[in-house]
Protein backbone atom coordinates (compact mmCIF):
# COMPACT_ATOMS: atom_id res chain seq x y z
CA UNK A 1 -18.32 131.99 37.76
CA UNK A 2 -17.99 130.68 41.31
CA UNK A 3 -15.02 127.67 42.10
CA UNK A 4 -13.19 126.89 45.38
CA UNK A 5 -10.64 129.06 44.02
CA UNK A 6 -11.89 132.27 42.95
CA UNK A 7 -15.02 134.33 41.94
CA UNK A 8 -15.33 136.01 39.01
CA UNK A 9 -18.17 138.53 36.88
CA UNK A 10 -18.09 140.41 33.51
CA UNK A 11 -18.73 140.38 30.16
CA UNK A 12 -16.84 138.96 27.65
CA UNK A 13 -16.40 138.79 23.82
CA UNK A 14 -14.95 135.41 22.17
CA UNK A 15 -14.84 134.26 18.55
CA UNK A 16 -13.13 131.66 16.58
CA UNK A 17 -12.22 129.62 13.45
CA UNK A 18 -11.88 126.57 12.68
CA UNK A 19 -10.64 124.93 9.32
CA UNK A 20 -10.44 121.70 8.48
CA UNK A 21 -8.53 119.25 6.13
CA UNK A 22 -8.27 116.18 5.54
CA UNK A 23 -10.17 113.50 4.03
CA UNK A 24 -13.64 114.35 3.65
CA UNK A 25 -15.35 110.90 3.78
CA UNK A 26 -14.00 110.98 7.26
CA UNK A 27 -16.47 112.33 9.60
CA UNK A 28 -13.57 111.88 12.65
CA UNK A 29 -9.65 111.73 11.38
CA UNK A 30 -8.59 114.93 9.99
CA UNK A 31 -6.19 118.15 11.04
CA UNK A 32 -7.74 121.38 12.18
CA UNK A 33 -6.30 124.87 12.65
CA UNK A 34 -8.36 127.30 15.32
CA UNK A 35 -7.60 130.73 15.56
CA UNK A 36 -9.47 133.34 17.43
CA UNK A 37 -9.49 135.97 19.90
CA UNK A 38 -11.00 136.88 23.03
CA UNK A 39 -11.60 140.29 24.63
CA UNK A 40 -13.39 140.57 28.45
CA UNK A 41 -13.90 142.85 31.24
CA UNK A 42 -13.90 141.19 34.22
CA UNK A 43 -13.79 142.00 38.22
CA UNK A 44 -12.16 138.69 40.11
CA UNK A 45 -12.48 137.73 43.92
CA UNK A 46 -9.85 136.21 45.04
CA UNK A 47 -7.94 135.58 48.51
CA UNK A 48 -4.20 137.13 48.93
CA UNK A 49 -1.34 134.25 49.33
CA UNK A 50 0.00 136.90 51.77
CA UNK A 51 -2.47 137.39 54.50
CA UNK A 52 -5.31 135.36 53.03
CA UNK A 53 -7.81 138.50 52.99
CA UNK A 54 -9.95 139.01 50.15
CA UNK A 55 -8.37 140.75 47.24
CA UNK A 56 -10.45 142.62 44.08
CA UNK A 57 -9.36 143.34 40.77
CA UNK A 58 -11.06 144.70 37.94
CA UNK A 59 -9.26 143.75 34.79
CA UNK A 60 -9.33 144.24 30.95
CA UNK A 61 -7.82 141.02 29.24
CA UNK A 62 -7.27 140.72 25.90
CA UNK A 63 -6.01 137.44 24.31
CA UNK A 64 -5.00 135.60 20.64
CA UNK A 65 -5.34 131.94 20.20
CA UNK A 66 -3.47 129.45 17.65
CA UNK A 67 -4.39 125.94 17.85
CA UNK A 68 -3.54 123.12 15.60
CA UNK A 69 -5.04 119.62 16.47
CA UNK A 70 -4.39 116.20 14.48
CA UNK A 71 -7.18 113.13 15.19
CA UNK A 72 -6.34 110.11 14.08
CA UNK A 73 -9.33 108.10 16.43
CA UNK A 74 -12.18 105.98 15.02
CA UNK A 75 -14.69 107.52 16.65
CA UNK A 76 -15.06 111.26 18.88
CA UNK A 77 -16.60 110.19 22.00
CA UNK A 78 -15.83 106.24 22.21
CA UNK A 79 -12.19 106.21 20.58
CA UNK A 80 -10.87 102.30 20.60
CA UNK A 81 -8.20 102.58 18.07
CA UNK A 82 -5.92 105.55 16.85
CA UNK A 83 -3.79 108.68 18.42
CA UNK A 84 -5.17 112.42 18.72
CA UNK A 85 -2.85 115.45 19.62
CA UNK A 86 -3.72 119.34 19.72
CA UNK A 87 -1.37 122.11 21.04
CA UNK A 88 -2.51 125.90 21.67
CA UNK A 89 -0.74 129.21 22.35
CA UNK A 90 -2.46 132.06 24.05
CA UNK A 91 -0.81 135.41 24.19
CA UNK A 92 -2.67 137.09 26.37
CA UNK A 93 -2.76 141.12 27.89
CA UNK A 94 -3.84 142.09 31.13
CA UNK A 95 -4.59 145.63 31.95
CA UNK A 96 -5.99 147.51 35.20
CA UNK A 97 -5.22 147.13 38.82
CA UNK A 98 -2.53 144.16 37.23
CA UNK A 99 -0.62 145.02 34.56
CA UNK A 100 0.88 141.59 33.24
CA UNK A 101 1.40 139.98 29.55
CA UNK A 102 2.10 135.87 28.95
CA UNK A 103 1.88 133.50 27.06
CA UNK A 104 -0.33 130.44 28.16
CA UNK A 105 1.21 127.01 26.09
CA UNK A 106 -0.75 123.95 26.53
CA UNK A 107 -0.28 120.39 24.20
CA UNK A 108 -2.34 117.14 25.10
CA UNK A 109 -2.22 113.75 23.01
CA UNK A 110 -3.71 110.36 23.58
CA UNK A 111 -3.37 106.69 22.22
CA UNK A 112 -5.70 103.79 22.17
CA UNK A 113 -4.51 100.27 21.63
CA UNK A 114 -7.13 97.67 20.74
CA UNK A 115 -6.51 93.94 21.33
CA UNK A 116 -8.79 91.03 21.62
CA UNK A 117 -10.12 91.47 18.64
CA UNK A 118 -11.00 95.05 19.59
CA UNK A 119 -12.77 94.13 22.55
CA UNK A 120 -10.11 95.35 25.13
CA UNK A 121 -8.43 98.79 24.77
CA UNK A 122 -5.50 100.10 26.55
CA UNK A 123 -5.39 104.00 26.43
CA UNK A 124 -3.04 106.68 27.56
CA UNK A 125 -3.39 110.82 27.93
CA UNK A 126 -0.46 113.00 28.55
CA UNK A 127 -1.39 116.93 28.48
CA UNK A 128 1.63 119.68 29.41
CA UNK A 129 1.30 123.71 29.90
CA UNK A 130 2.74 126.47 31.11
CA UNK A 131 2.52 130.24 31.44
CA UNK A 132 5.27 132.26 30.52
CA UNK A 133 5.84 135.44 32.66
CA UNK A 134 2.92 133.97 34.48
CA UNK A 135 4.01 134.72 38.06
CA UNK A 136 1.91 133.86 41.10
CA UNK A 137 0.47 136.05 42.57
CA UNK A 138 0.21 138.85 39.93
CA UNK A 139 -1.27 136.24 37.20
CA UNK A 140 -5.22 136.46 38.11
CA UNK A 141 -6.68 133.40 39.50
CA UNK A 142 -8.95 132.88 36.79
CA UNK A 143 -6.28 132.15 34.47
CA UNK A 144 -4.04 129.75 36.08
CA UNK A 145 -3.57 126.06 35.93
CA UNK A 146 -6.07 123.81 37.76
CA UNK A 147 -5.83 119.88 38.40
CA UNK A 148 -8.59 117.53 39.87
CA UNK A 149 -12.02 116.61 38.86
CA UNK A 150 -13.49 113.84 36.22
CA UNK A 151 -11.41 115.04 33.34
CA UNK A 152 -8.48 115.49 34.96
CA UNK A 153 -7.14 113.74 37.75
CA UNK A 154 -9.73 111.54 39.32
CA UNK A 155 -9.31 110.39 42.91
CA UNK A 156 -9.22 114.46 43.89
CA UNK A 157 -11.95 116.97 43.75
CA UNK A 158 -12.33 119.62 41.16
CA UNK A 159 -9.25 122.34 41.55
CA UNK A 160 -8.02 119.58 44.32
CA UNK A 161 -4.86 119.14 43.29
CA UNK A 162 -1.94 121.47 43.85
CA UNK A 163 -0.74 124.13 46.16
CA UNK A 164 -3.26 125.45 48.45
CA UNK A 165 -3.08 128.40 50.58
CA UNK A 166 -3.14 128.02 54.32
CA UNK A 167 -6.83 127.76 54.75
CA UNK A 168 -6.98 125.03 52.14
CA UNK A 169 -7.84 127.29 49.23
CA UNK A 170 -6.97 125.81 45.35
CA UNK A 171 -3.97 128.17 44.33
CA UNK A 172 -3.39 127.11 41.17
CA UNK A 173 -0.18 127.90 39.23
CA UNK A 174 1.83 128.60 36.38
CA UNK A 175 3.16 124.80 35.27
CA UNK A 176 0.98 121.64 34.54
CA UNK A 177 1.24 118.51 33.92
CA UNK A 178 -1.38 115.49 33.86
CA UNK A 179 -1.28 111.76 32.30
CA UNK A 180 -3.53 108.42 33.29
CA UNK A 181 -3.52 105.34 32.02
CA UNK A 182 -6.55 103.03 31.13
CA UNK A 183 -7.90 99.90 30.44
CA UNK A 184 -11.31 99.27 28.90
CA UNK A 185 -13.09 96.36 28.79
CA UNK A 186 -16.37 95.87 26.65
CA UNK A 187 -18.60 93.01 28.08
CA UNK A 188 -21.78 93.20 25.90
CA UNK A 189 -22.57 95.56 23.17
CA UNK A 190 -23.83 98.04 25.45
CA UNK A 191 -21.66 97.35 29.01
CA UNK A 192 -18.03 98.18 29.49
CA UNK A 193 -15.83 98.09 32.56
CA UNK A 194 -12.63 100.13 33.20
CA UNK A 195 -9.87 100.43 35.25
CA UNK A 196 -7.67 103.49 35.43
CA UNK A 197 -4.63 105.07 37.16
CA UNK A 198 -4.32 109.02 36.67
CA UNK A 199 -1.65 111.21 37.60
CA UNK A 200 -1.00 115.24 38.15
CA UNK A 201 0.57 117.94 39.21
CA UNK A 202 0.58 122.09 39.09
CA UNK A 203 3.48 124.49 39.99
CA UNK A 204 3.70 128.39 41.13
CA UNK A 205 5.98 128.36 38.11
CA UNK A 206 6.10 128.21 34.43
CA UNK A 207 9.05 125.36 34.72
CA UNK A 208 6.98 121.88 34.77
CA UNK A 209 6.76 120.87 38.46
CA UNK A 210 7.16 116.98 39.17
CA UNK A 211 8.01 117.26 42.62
CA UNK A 212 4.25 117.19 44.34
CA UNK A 213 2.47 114.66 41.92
CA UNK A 214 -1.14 113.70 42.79
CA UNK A 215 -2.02 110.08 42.05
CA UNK A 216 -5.56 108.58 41.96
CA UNK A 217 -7.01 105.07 41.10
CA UNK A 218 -9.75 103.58 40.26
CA UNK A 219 -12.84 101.26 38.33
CA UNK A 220 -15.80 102.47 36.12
CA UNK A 221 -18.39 101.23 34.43
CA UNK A 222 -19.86 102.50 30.82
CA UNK A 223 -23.23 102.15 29.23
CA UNK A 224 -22.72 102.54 25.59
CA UNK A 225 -26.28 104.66 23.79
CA UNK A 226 -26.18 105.30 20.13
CA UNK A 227 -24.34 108.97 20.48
CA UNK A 228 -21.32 107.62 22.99
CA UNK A 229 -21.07 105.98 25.99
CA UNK A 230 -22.35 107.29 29.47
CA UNK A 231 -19.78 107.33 32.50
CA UNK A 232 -19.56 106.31 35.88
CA UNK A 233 -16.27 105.92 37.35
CA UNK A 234 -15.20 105.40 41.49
CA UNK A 235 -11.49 106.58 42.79
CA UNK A 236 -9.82 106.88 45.68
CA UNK A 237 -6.69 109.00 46.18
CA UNK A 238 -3.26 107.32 45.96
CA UNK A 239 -1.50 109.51 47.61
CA UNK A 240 -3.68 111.26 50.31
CA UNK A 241 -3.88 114.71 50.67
CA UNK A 242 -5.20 116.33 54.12
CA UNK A 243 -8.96 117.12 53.99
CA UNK A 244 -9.54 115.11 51.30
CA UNK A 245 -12.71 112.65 50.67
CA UNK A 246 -11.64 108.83 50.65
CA UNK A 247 -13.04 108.47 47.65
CA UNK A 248 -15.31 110.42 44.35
CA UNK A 249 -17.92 109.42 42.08
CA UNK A 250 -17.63 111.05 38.32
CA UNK A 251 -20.30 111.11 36.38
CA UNK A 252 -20.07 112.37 32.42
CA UNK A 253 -20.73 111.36 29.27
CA UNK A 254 -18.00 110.04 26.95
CA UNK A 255 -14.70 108.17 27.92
CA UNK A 256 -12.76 110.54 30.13
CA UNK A 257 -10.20 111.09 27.09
């Protein structure tokens, strides 16, 4: 995996289970636990905060994972009406040239309002996590908080938002914290407009950091197929940031939350 951030190579083992309950005529609304475990061998390339020269490290990382999720949505891809909420924990071991265990806590949950007889919807996100014992720099690149991007904070680039070292490289951190705000508009049974304000930030610590909050804004348009809609949204940064493009195009499929 290459990113503005870091580099990283290895192998990797990952598995997981997920149960279900809830209603079964529902194909959507239900509760589901996850729990798995991961186990990978990795060597990362990263720059030093320090003196910004390139610094190796071949690891051995071995993590758990608890997740329980609640969806309460009309529909996976398109939601219009309904709440959703999942929270994870990841204890996590790192072994080799670092030497470091944490606990990675992350929790996200969204709500859609319809009105006009459905054909308006006002949404929200709000997703939180931190890393406990996760100090920069011994916590890996590769497994720190990133902000920025189509599904994230939109008016930034992907890993845009923040601290960067001095040459401009993504950081990442220990603390995040990310929430927009949308409103949907469906103009014919296959066009949709949107307008959206999203907001961010990410910390060198585990303590949530609202002191350097990224804001972006913007309009989108949505072309609703049979499977979910397809995605096109335009934002410009709020609050500029140096180097920065005046403005991104996102392409995806599916509302952005």
């Amino acid at each position: 995996m290459r990113t503005d951030a870091y580099d990283e190579n290895g192998i990797g083992i990952r598995t997981d289970v997920t149960r279900r309950y809830g209603r079964t005529t529902s194909l959507v609304q239900g509760s589901y636990v996850t729990v798995g475990a991961t186990l990978d061998l990795t060597q990362t390339q990263e720059l030093d905060p320090d003196d910004l020269n390139p610094l190796g490290r071949d690891l051995l990382i071995g993590g758990l994972l608890g997740a329980f999720a609640l969806d309460r949505t009309n529909d996976p891809l398109n939601p219009r009406s309904g709440w959703r909420s999942d929270v994870r924990a990841e204890p996590t071991l790192i072994v080799g040239e670092t030497n470091l265990p944490y606990l990675k806590l992350q929790g996200q949950g969204s709500i859609y309002f319809p009105f006009e007889s459905g054909r308006t919807v006002a949404a929200g996100r709000l997703r939180l996590g931190s890393i406990l014992n996760g100090q920069i720099p011994q916590l890996p690149a590769s497994r720190r908080f990133y902000a920025g991007g189509g599904g994230s904070v939109r008016g930034f680039g992907y890993q845009d938002v923040g601290p960067k070292l001095d040459d401009g490289t993504p950081q990442g951190g220990a603390s995040l914290i990310e929430t927009s705000v949308e409103l949907r508009r469906q103009l014919t049974k296959t066009w949709e407009v949107a307008a959206f304000v999203d907001a961010g930030a990410v910390g060198s610590d585990p303590a949530i950091d609202f002191q350097d909050v990224s804001i972006g804004a913007g309009i989108g348009v949505r072309y609703h197929l049979s499977f979910g809609p397809v995605r096109v949204d335009v934002a410009a940064p709020v609050t500029k940031r140096q180097g920065g493009a005046p403005f991104y195009i996102y392409v995806s499929i599916g509302q952005s939350f």
